[in-house]
C-alpha atoms as a PDB file:
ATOM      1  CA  UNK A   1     106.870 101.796 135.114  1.00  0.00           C
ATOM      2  CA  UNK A   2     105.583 102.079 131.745  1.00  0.00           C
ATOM      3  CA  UNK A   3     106.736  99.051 129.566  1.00  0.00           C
ATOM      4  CA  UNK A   4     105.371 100.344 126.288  1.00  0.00           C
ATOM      5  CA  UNK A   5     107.078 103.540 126.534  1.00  0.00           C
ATOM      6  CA  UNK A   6     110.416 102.078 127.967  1.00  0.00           C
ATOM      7  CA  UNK A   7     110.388  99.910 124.807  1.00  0.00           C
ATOM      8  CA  UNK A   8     109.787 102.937 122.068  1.00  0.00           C
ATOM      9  CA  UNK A   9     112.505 104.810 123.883  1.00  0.00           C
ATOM     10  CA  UNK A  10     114.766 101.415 123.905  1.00  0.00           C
ATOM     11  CA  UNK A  11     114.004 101.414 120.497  1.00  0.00           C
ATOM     12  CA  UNK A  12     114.867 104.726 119.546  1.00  0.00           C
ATOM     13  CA  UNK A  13     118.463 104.076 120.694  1.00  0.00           C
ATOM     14  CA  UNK A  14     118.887 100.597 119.629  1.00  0.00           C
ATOM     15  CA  UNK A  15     116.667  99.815 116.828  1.00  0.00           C
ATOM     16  CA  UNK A  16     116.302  99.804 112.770  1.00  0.00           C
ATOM     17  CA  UNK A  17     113.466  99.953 110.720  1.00  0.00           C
ATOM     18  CA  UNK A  18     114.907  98.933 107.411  1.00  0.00           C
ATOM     19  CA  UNK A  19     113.444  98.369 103.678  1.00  0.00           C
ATOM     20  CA  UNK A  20     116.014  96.422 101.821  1.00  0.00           C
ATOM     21  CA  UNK A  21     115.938  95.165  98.201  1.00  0.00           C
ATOM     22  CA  UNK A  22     117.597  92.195  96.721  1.00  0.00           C
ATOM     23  CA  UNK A  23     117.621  91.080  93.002  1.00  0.00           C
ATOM     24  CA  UNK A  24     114.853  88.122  92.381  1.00  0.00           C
ATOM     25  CA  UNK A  25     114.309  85.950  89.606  1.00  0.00           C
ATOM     26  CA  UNK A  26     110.653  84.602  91.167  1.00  0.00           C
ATOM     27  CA  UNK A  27     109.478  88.651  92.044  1.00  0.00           C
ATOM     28  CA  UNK A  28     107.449  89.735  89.825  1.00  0.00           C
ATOM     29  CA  UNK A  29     109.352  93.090  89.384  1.00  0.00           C
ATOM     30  CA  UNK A  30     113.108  91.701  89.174  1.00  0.00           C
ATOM     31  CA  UNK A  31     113.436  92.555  92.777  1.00  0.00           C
ATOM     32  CA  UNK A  32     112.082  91.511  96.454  1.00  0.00           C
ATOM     33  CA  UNK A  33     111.986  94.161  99.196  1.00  0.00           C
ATOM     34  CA  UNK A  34     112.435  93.296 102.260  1.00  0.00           C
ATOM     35  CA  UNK A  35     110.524  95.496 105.063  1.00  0.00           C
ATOM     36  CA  UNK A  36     112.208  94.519 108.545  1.00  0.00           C
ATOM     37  CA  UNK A  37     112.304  96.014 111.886  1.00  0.00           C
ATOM     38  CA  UNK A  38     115.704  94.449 114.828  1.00  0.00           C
ATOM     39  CA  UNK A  39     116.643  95.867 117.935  1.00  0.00           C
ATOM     40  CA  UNK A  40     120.386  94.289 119.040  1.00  0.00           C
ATOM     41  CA  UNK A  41     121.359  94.107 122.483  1.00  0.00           C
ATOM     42  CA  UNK A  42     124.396  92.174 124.195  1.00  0.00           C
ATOM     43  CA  UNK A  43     122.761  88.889 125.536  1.00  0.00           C
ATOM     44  CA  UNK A  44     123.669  89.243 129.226  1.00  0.00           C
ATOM     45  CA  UNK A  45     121.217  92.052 128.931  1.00  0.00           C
ATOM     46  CA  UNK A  46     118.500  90.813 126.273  1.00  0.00           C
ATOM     47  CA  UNK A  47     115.684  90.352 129.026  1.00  0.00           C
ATOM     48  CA  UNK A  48     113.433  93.162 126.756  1.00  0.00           C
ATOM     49  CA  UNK A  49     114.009  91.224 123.723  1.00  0.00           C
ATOM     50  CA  UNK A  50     112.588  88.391 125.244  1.00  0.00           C
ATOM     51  CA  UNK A  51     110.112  90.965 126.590  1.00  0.00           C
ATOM     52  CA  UNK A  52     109.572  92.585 123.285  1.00  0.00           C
ATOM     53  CA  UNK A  53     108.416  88.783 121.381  1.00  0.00           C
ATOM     54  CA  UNK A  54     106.733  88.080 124.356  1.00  0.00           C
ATOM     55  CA  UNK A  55     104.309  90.775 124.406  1.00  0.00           C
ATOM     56  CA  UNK A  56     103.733  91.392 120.563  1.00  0.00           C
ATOM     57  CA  UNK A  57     103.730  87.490 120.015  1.00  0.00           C
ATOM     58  CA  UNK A  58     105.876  87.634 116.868  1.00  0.00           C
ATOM     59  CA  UNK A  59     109.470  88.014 115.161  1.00  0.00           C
ATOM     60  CA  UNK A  60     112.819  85.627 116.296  1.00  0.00           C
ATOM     61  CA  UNK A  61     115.415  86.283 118.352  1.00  0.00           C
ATOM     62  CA  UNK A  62     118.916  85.307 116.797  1.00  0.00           C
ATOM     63  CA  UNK A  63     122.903  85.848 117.113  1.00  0.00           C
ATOM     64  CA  UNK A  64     123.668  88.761 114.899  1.00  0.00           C
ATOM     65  CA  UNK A  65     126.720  87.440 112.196  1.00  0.00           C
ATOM     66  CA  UNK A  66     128.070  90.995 112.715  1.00  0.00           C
ATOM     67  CA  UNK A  67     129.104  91.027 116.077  1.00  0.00           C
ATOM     68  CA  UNK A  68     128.374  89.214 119.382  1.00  0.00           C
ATOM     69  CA  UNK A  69     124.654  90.549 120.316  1.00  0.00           C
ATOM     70  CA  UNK A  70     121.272  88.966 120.057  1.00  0.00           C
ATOM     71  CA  UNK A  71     119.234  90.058 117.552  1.00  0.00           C
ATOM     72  CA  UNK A  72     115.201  90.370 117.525  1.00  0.00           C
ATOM     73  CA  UNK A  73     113.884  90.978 114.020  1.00  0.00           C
ATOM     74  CA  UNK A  74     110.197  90.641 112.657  1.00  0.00           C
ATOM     75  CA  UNK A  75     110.230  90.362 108.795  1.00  0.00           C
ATOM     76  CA  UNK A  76     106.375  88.939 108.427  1.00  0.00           C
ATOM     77  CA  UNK A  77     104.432  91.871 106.960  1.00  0.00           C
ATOM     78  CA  UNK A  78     101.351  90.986 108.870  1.00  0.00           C
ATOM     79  CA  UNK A  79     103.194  90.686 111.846  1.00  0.00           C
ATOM     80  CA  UNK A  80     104.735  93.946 111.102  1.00  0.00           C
ATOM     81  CA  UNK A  81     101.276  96.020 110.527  1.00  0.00           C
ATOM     82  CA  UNK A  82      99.487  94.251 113.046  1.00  0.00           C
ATOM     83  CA  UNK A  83     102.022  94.198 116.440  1.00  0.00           C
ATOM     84  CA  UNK A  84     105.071  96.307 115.464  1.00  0.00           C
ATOM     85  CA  UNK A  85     103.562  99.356 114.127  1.00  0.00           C
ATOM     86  CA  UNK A  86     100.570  99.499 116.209  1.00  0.00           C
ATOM     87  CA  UNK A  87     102.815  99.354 119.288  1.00  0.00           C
ATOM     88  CA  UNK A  88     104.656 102.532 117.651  1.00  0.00           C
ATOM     89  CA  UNK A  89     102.035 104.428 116.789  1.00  0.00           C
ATOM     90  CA  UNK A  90     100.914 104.141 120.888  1.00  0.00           C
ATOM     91  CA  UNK A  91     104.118 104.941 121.805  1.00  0.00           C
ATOM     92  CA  UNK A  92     105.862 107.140 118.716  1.00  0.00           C
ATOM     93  CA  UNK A  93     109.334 107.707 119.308  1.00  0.00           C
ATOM     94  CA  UNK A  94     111.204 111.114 120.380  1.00  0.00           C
ATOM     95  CA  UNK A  95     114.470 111.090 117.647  1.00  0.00           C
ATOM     96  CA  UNK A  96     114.137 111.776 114.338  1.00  0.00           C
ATOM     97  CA  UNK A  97     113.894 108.201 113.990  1.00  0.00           C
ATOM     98  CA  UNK A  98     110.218 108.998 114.034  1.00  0.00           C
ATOM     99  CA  UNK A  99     110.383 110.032 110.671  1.00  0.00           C
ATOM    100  CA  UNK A 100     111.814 106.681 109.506  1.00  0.00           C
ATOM    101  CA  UNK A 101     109.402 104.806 111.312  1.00  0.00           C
ATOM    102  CA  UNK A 102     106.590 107.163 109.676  1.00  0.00           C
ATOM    103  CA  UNK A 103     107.994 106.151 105.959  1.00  0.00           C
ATOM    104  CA  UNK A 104     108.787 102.174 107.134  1.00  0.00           C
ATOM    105  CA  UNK A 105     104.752 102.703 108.098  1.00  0.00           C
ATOM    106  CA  UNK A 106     103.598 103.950 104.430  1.00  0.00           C
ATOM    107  CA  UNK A 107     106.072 101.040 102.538  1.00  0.00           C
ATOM    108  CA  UNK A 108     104.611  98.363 105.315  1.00  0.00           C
ATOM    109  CA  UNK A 109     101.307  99.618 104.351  1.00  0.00           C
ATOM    110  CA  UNK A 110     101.408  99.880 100.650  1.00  0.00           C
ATOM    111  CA  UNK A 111     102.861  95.924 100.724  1.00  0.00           C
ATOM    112  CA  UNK A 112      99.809  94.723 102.649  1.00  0.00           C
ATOM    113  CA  UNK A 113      98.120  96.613 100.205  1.00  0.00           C
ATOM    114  CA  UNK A 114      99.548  94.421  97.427  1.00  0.00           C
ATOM    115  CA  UNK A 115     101.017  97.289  95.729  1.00  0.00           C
ATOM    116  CA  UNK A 116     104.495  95.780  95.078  1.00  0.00           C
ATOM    117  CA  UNK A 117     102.971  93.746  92.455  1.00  0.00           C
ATOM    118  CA  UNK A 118     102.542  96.762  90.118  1.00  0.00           C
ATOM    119  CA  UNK A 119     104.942  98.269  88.603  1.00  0.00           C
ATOM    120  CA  UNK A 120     103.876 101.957  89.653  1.00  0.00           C
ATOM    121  CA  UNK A 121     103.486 100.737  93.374  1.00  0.00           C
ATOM    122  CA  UNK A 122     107.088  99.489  93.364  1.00  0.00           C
ATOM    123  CA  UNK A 123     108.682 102.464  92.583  1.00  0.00           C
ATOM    124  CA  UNK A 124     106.591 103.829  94.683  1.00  0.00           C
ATOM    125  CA  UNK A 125     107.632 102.015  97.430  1.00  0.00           C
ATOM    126  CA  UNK A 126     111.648 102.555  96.319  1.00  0.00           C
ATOM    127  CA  UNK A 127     111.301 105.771  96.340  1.00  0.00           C
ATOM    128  CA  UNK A 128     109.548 106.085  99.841  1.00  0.00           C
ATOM    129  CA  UNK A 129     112.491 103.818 101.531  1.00  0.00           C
ATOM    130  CA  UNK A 130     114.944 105.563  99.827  1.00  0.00           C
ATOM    131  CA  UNK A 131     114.253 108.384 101.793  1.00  0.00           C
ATOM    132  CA  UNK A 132     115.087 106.613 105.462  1.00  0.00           C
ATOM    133  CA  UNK A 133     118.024 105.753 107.269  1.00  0.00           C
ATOM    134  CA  UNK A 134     120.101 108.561 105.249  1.00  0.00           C
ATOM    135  CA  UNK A 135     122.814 107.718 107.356  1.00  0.00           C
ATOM    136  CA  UNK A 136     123.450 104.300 106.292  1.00  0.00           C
ATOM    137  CA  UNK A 137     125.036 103.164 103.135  1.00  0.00           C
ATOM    138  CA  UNK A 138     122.918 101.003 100.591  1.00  0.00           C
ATOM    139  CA  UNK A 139     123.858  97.778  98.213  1.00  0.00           C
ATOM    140  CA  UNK A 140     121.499  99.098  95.385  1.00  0.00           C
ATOM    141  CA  UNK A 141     120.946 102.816  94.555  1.00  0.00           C
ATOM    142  CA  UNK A 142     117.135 103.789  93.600  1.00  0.00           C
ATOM    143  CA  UNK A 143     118.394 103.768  90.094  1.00  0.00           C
ATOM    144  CA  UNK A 144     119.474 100.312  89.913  1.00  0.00           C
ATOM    145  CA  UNK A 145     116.869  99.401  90.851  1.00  0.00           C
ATOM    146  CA  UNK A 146     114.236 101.539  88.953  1.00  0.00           C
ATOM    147  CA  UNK A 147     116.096 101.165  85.459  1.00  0.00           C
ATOM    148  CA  UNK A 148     116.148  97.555  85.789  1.00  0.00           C
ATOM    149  CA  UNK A 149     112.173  96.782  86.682  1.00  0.00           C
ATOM    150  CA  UNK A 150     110.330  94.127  84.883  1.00  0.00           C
ATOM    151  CA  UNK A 151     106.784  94.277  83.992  1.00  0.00           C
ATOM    152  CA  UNK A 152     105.940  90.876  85.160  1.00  0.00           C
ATOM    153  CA  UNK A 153     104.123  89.982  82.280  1.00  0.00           C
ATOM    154  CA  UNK A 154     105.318  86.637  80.855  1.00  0.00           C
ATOM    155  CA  UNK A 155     107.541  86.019  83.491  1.00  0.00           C
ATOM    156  CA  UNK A 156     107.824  81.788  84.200  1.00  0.00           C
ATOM    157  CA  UNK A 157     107.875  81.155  88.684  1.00  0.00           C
ATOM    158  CA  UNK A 158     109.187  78.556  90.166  1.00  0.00           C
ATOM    159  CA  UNK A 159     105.762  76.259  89.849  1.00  0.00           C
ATOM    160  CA  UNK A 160     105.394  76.260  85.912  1.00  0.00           C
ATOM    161  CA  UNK A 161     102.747  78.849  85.904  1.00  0.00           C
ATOM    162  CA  UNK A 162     103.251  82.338  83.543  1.00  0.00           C
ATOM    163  CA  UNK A 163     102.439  85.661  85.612  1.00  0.00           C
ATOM    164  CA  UNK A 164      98.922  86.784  84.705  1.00  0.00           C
ATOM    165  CA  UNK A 165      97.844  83.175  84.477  1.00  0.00           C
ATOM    166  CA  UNK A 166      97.161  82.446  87.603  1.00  0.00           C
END
Protein backbone atom coordinates (compact mmCIF):
# COMPACT_ATOMS: atom_id res chain seq x y z
CA UNK A 1 0.00 0.00 0.00
CA UNK A 2 0.91 3.43 -0.71
CA UNK A 3 1.15 5.51 2.58
CA UNK A 4 1.69 8.86 0.93
CA UNK A 5 -1.25 8.59 -1.19
CA UNK A 6 -3.54 6.98 1.56
CA UNK A 7 -2.66 10.11 3.59
CA UNK A 8 -3.56 12.92 0.70
CA UNK A 9 -6.76 11.01 0.17
CA UNK A 10 -7.28 10.84 4.21
CA UNK A 11 -6.71 14.28 3.99
CA UNK A 12 -8.98 15.24 1.44
CA UNK A 13 -11.87 13.92 3.57
CA UNK A 14 -10.74 14.91 6.91
CA UNK A 15 -8.50 17.80 6.72
CA UNK A 16 -8.31 21.87 6.70
CA UNK A 17 -5.90 24.04 5.38
CA UNK A 18 -6.85 27.27 7.04
CA UNK A 19 -5.42 31.06 7.02
CA UNK A 20 -6.91 32.77 9.97
CA UNK A 21 -6.41 36.37 11.18
CA UNK A 22 -6.62 37.73 14.62
CA UNK A 23 -6.27 41.43 15.76
CA UNK A 24 -2.50 42.13 17.20
CA UNK A 25 -1.14 44.89 18.99
CA UNK A 26 2.78 43.48 18.53
CA UNK A 27 2.06 42.71 14.35
CA UNK A 28 3.32 45.04 12.55
CA UNK A 29 0.11 45.44 10.41
CA UNK A 30 -2.64 45.46 13.32
CA UNK A 31 -3.19 41.86 12.59
CA UNK A 32 -1.39 38.23 12.80
CA UNK A 33 -2.39 35.54 10.29
CA UNK A 34 -2.31 32.44 11.17
CA UNK A 35 -1.48 29.76 8.26
CA UNK A 36 -2.44 26.19 9.76
CA UNK A 37 -3.07 22.87 8.36
CA UNK A 38 -5.32 19.76 11.17
CA UNK A 39 -6.69 16.64 10.21
CA UNK A 40 -9.30 15.34 13.25
CA UNK A 41 -9.98 11.86 13.73
CA UNK A 42 -11.78 9.98 16.75
CA UNK A 43 -8.81 8.67 18.92
CA UNK A 44 -9.66 4.95 18.89
CA UNK A 45 -8.72 5.39 15.29
CA UNK A 46 -5.83 8.15 15.29
CA UNK A 47 -3.01 5.52 14.36
CA UNK A 48 -2.32 7.93 10.92
CA UNK A 49 -2.07 10.90 13.01
CA UNK A 50 0.51 9.41 14.87
CA UNK A 51 1.63 8.21 11.42
CA UNK A 52 1.28 11.56 9.84
CA UNK A 53 3.94 13.46 12.79
CA UNK A 54 5.86 10.55 12.58
CA UNK A 55 6.83 10.65 9.09
CA UNK A 56 6.94 14.52 8.41
CA UNK A 57 8.66 15.01 11.92
CA UNK A 58 6.57 18.06 12.85
CA UNK A 59 3.13 19.61 14.16
CA UNK A 60 1.23 18.29 17.74
CA UNK A 61 -1.32 16.13 18.24
CA UNK A 62 -4.07 17.52 20.72
CA UNK A 63 -7.87 17.03 21.99
CA UNK A 64 -9.92 19.25 19.79
CA UNK A 65 -12.16 21.79 22.42
CA UNK A 66 -14.93 21.27 19.81
CA UNK A 67 -15.76 17.86 20.13
CA UNK A 68 -14.19 14.57 21.32
CA UNK A 69 -11.42 13.82 18.45
CA UNK A 70 -7.70 14.21 18.38
CA UNK A 71 -6.44 16.82 16.58
CA UNK A 72 -2.97 17.03 14.51
CA UNK A 73 -2.18 20.60 13.50
CA UNK A 74 1.23 22.12 12.21
CA UNK A 75 1.19 25.97 12.60
CA UNK A 76 5.26 26.49 12.18
CA UNK A 77 5.65 28.09 8.74
CA UNK A 78 8.86 26.30 8.10
CA UNK A 79 7.45 23.24 9.09
CA UNK A 80 4.59 23.97 6.88
CA UNK A 81 6.75 24.73 3.50
CA UNK A 82 9.22 22.26 4.21
CA UNK A 83 7.09 18.76 5.27
CA UNK A 84 3.39 19.63 4.77
CA UNK A 85 3.34 21.08 1.41
CA UNK A 86 6.03 19.13 -0.11
CA UNK A 87 4.18 15.95 0.91
CA UNK A 88 1.07 17.55 -1.06
CA UNK A 89 2.54 18.56 -3.90
CA UNK A 90 3.81 14.51 -4.27
CA UNK A 91 0.62 13.46 -3.60
CA UNK A 92 -2.02 16.50 -4.69
CA UNK A 93 -5.36 15.76 -3.68
CA UNK A 94 -8.51 14.66 -5.94
CA UNK A 95 -11.52 17.24 -4.38
CA UNK A 96 -11.64 20.57 -5.03
CA UNK A 97 -9.84 20.88 -1.93
CA UNK A 98 -6.90 21.01 -4.27
CA UNK A 99 -7.62 24.38 -5.01
CA UNK A 100 -7.46 25.43 -1.34
CA UNK A 101 -4.40 23.71 -0.79
CA UNK A 102 -2.99 25.50 -4.09
CA UNK A 103 -3.92 29.14 -2.44
CA UNK A 104 -2.82 27.87 1.44
CA UNK A 105 0.59 27.09 -0.86
CA UNK A 106 0.94 30.83 -2.37
CA UNK A 107 -0.04 32.56 1.40
CA UNK A 108 2.55 29.82 3.06
CA UNK A 109 4.92 30.95 0.50
CA UNK A 110 4.58 34.64 0.43
CA UNK A 111 5.05 34.44 4.62
CA UNK A 112 8.38 32.64 4.28
CA UNK A 113 8.97 35.18 1.91
CA UNK A 114 8.57 37.86 4.60
CA UNK A 115 5.92 39.54 2.74
CA UNK A 116 3.46 40.01 5.66
CA UNK A 117 5.64 42.67 6.89
CA UNK A 118 4.60 45.07 4.08
CA UNK A 119 1.73 46.49 3.84
CA UNK A 120 1.08 45.55 0.03
CA UNK A 121 2.10 41.83 0.83
CA UNK A 122 -0.57 41.66 3.54
CA UNK A 123 -3.35 42.41 1.61
CA UNK A 124 -2.01 40.43 -0.61
CA UNK A 125 -2.04 37.61 1.39
CA UNK A 126 -5.92 38.55 2.72
CA UNK A 127 -7.03 38.59 -0.32
CA UNK A 128 -5.49 35.18 -1.49
CA UNK A 129 -7.06 33.32 1.79
CA UNK A 130 -10.09 34.94 1.37
CA UNK A 131 -10.65 33.05 -1.53
CA UNK A 132 -10.49 29.32 0.31
CA UNK A 133 -12.68 27.37 2.32
CA UNK A 134 -15.85 29.34 0.79
CA UNK A 135 -17.84 27.10 2.68
CA UNK A 136 -16.92 28.09 6.06
CA UNK A 137 -17.94 31.15 7.89
CA UNK A 138 -15.17 33.76 8.97
CA UNK A 139 -14.66 36.04 12.35
CA UNK A 140 -13.23 38.99 10.21
CA UNK A 141 -14.41 39.90 6.67
CA UNK A 142 -11.47 41.04 4.14
CA UNK A 143 -12.70 44.48 4.83
CA UNK A 144 -12.14 44.57 8.41
CA UNK A 145 -9.37 43.73 8.04
CA UNK A 146 -8.03 45.78 5.02
CA UNK A 147 -9.64 49.18 6.30
CA UNK A 148 -8.08 48.79 9.54
CA UNK A 149 -4.14 48.07 8.44
CA UNK A 150 -1.37 49.91 10.06
CA UNK A 151 1.70 50.96 8.38
CA UNK A 152 4.01 49.78 11.02
CA UNK A 153 5.94 52.72 11.11
CA UNK A 154 6.31 54.05 14.68
CA UNK A 155 4.68 51.30 16.13
CA UNK A 156 6.33 50.52 20.03
CA UNK A 157 6.72 46.03 20.47
CA UNK A 158 6.75 44.45 23.33
CA UNK A 159 10.82 44.89 23.88
CA UNK A 160 11.02 48.84 23.84
CA UNK A 161 12.24 49.00 20.35
CA UNK A 162 10.16 51.39 17.53
CA UNK A 163 9.48 49.41 14.12
CA UNK A 164 12.10 50.49 11.59
CA UNK A 165 14.66 50.71 14.35
CA UNK A 166 15.70 47.61 14.60
Amino acid sequence: MDVDSYISGFVDGEGCFCVSFQPSLRHRMGWEVRPSFSVSQNADRAELLYLMKERWGCGAIRPDRSDSTLKYEVRNISELTSAVLPHFERHPLMSSKQQDLELFSLVCAAIAAGEHKTQDGFERIVKVAMRMNSSGRRKYSADEILSSLRSGEGIVYARGTTAGST
